[in-house]
N, C-alpha and C. Protein backbone atom coordinates (compact mmCIF):
# COMPACT_ATOMS: atom_id res chain seq x y z
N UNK A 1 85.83 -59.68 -86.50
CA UNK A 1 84.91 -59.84 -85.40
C UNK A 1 84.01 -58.60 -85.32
N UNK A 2 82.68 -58.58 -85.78
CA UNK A 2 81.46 -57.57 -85.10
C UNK A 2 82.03 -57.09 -83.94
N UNK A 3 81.32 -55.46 -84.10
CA UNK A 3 81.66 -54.85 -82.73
C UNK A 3 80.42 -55.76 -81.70
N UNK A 4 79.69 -56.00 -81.79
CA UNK A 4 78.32 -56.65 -81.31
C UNK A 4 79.29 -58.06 -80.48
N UNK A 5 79.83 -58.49 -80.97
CA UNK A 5 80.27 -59.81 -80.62
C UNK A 5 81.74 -59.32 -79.55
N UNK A 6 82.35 -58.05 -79.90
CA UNK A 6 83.57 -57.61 -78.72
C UNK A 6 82.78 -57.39 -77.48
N UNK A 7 81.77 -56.97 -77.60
CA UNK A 7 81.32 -56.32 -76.79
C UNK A 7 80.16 -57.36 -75.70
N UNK A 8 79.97 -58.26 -76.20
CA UNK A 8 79.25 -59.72 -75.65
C UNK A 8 80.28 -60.22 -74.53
N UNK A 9 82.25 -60.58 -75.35
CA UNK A 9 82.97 -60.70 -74.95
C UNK A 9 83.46 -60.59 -73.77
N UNK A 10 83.58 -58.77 -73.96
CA UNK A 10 84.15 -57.99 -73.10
C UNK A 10 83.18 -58.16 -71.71
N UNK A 11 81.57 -58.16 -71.57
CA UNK A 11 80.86 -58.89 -71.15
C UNK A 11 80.99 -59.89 -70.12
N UNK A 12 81.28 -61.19 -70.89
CA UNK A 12 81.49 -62.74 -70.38
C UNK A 12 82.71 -62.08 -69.46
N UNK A 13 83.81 -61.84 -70.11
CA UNK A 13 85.07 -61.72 -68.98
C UNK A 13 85.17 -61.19 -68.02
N UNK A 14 84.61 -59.72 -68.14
CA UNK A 14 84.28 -58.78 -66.67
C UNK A 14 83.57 -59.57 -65.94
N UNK A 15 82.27 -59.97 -66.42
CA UNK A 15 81.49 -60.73 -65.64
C UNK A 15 82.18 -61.90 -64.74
N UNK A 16 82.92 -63.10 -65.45
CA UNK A 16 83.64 -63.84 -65.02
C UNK A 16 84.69 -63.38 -63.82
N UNK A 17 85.06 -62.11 -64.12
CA UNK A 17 86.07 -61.89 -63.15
C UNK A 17 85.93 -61.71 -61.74
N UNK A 18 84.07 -60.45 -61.80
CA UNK A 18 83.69 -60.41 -60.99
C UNK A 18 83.15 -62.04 -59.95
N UNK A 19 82.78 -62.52 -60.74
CA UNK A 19 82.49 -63.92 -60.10
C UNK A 19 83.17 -64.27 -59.33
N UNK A 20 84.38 -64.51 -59.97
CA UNK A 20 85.73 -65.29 -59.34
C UNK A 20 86.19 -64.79 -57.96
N UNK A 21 86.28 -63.10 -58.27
CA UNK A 21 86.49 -62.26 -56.61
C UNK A 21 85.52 -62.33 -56.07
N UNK A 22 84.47 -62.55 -56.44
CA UNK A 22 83.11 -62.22 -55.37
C UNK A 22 82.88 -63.56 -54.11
N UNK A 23 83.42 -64.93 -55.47
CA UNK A 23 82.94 -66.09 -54.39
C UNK A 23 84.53 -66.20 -53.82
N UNK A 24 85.42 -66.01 -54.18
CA UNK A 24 86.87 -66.47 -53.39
C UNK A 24 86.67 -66.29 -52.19
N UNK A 25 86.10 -65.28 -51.31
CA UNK A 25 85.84 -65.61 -49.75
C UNK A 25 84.90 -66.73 -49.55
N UNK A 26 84.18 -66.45 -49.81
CA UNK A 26 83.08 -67.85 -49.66
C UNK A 26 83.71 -69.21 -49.68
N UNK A 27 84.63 -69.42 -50.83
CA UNK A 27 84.99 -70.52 -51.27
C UNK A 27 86.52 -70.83 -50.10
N UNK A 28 86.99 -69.66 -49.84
CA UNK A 28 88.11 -69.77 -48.67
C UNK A 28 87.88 -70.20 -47.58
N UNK A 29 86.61 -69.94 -46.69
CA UNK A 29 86.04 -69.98 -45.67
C UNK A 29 85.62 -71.53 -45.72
N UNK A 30 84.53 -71.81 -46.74
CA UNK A 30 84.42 -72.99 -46.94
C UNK A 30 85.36 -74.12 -47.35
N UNK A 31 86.08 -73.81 -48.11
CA UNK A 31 86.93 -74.85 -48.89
C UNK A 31 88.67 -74.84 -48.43
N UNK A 32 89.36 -73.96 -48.83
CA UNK A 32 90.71 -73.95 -48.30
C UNK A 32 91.21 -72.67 -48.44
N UNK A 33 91.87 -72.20 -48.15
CA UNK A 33 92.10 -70.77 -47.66
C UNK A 33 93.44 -70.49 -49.28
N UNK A 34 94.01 -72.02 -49.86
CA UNK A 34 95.11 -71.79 -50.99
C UNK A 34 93.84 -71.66 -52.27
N UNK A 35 92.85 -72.51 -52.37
CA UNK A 35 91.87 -71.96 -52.98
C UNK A 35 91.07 -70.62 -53.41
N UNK A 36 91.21 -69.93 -52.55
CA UNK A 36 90.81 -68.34 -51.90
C UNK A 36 91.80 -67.57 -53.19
N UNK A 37 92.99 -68.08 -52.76
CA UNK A 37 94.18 -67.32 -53.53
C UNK A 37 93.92 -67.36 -54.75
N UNK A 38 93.96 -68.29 -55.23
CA UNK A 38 94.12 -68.74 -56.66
C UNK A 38 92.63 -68.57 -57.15
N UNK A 39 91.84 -68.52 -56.93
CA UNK A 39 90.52 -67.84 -57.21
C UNK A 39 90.76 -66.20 -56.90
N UNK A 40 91.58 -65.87 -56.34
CA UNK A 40 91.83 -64.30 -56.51
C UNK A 40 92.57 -63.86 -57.30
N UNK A 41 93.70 -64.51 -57.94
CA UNK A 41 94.32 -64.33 -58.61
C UNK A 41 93.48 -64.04 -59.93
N UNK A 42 93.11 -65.43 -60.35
CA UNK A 42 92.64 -65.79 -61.16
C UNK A 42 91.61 -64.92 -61.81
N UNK A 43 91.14 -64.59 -60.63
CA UNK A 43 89.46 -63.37 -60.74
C UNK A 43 90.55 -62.01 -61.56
N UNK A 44 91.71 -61.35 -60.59
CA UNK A 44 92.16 -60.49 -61.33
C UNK A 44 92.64 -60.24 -61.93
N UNK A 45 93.30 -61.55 -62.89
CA UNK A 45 94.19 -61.60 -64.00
C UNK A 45 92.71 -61.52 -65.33
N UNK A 46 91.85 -62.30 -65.31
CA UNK A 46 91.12 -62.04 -65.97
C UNK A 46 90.55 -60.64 -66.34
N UNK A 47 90.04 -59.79 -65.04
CA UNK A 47 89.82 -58.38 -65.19
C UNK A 47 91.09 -57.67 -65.78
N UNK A 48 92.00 -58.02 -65.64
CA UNK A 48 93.32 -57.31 -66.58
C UNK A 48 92.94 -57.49 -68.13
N UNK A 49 92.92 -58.79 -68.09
CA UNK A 49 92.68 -59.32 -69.73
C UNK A 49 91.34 -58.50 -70.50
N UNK A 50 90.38 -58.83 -69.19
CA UNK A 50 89.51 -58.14 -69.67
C UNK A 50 89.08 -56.50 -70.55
N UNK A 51 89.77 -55.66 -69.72
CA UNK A 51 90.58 -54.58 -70.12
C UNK A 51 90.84 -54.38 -70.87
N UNK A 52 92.09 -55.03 -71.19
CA UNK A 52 93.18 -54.65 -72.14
C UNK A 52 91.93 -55.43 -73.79
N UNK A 53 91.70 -56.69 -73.61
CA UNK A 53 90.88 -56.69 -75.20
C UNK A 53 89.75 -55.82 -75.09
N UNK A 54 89.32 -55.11 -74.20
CA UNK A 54 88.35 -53.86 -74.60
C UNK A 54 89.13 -52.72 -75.18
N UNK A 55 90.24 -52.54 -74.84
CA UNK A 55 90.93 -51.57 -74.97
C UNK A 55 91.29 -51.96 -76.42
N UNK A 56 91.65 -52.66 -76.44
CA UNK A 56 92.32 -53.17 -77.61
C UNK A 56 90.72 -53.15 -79.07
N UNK A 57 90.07 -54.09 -78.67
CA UNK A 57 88.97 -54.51 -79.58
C UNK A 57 87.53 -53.59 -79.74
N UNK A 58 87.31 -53.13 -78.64
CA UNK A 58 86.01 -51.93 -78.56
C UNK A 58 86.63 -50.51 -79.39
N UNK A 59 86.66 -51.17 -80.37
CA UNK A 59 87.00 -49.68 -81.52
C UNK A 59 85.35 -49.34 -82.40
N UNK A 60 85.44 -48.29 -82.87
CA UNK A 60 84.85 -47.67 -84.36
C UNK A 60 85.52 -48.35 -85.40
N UNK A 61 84.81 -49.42 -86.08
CA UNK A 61 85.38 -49.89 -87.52
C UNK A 61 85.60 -49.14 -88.51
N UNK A 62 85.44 -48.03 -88.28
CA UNK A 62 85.74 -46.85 -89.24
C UNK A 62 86.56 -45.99 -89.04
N UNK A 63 86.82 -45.37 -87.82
CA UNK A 63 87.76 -44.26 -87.12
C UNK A 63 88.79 -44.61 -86.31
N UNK A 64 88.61 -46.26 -85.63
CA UNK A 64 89.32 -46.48 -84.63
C UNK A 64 89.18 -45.81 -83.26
N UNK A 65 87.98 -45.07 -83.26
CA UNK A 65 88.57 -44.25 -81.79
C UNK A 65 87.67 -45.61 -80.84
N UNK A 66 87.75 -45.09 -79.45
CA UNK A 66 87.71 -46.59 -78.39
C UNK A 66 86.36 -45.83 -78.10
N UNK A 67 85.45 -47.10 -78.05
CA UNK A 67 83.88 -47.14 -77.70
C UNK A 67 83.88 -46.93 -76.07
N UNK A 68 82.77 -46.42 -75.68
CA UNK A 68 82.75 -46.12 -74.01
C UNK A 68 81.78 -47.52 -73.87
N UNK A 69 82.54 -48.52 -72.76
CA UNK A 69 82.13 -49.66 -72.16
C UNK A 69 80.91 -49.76 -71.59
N UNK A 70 80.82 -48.34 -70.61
CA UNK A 70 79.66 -48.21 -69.36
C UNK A 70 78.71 -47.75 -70.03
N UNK A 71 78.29 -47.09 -71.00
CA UNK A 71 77.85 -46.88 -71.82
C UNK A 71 76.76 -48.23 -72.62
N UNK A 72 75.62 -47.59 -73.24
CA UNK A 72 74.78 -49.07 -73.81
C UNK A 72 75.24 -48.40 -75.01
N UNK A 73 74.97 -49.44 -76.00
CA UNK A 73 75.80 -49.60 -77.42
C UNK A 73 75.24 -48.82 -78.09
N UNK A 74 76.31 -47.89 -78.57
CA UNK A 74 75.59 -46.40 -79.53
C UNK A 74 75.20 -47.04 -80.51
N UNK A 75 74.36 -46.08 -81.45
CA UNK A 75 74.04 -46.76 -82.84
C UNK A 75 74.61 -45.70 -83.89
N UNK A 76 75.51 -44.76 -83.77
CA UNK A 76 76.42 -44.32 -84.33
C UNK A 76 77.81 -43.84 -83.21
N UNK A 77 78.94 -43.80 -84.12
CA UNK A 77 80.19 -43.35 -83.49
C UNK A 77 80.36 -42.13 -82.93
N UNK A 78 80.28 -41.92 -81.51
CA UNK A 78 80.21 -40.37 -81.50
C UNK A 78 81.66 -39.62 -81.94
N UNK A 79 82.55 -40.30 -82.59
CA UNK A 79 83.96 -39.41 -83.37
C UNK A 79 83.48 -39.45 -84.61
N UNK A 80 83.23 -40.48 -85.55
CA UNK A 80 83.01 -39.97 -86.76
C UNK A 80 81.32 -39.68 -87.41
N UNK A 81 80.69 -40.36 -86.13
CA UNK A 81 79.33 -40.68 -86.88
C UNK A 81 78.55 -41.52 -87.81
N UNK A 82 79.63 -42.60 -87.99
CA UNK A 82 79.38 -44.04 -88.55
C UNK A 82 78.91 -44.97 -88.27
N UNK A 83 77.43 -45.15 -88.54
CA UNK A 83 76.81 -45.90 -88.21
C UNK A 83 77.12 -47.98 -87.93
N UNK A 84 76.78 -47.67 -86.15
CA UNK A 84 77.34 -49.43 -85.62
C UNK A 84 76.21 -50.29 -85.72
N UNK A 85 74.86 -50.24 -85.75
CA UNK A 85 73.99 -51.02 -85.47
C UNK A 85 73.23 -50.77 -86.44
N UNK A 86 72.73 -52.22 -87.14
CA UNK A 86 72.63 -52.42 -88.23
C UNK A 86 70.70 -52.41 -88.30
């Protein structure tokens, strides 16, 4: 898997997670309050997941060391200096 494509990923899921916590009040208020839950849950089990395959997958294909997330996508590794973007 491209670092380009972990990082799209890592992306979709945070994003998703935030979603999920953001509307669970909305959706509690409106809809059912066991709904609320399970849209909270749900929101923060994802941000876990989310995490952990950044942690896991946002490497240097060359060095292994872990890419900074908040960060916009270097175009070399700042540990070894191996060029990511093609």
């Amino acid at each position: 898997m491209d670092i380009h494509q972990v990082r799209k990923i890592y992306g979709i899921m945070a994003l998703t997670a935030v979603i999920l916590v953001g509307f669970a009040p909305v959706v509690g208020m409106v809809v059912s309050r066991s709904l609320f839950i399970e849209m909270l849950i749900l929101g923060f089990i994802m941000a876990i997941l989310s995490i952990i395959f950044a942690w896991k997958k946002y490497r240097c294909p060359y060095c292994d060391e872990i890419l900074r997330a908040r960060e916009p996508m270097p175009d070399c590794c700042p540990n070894c200096g191996a060029r990511l973007r093609e």
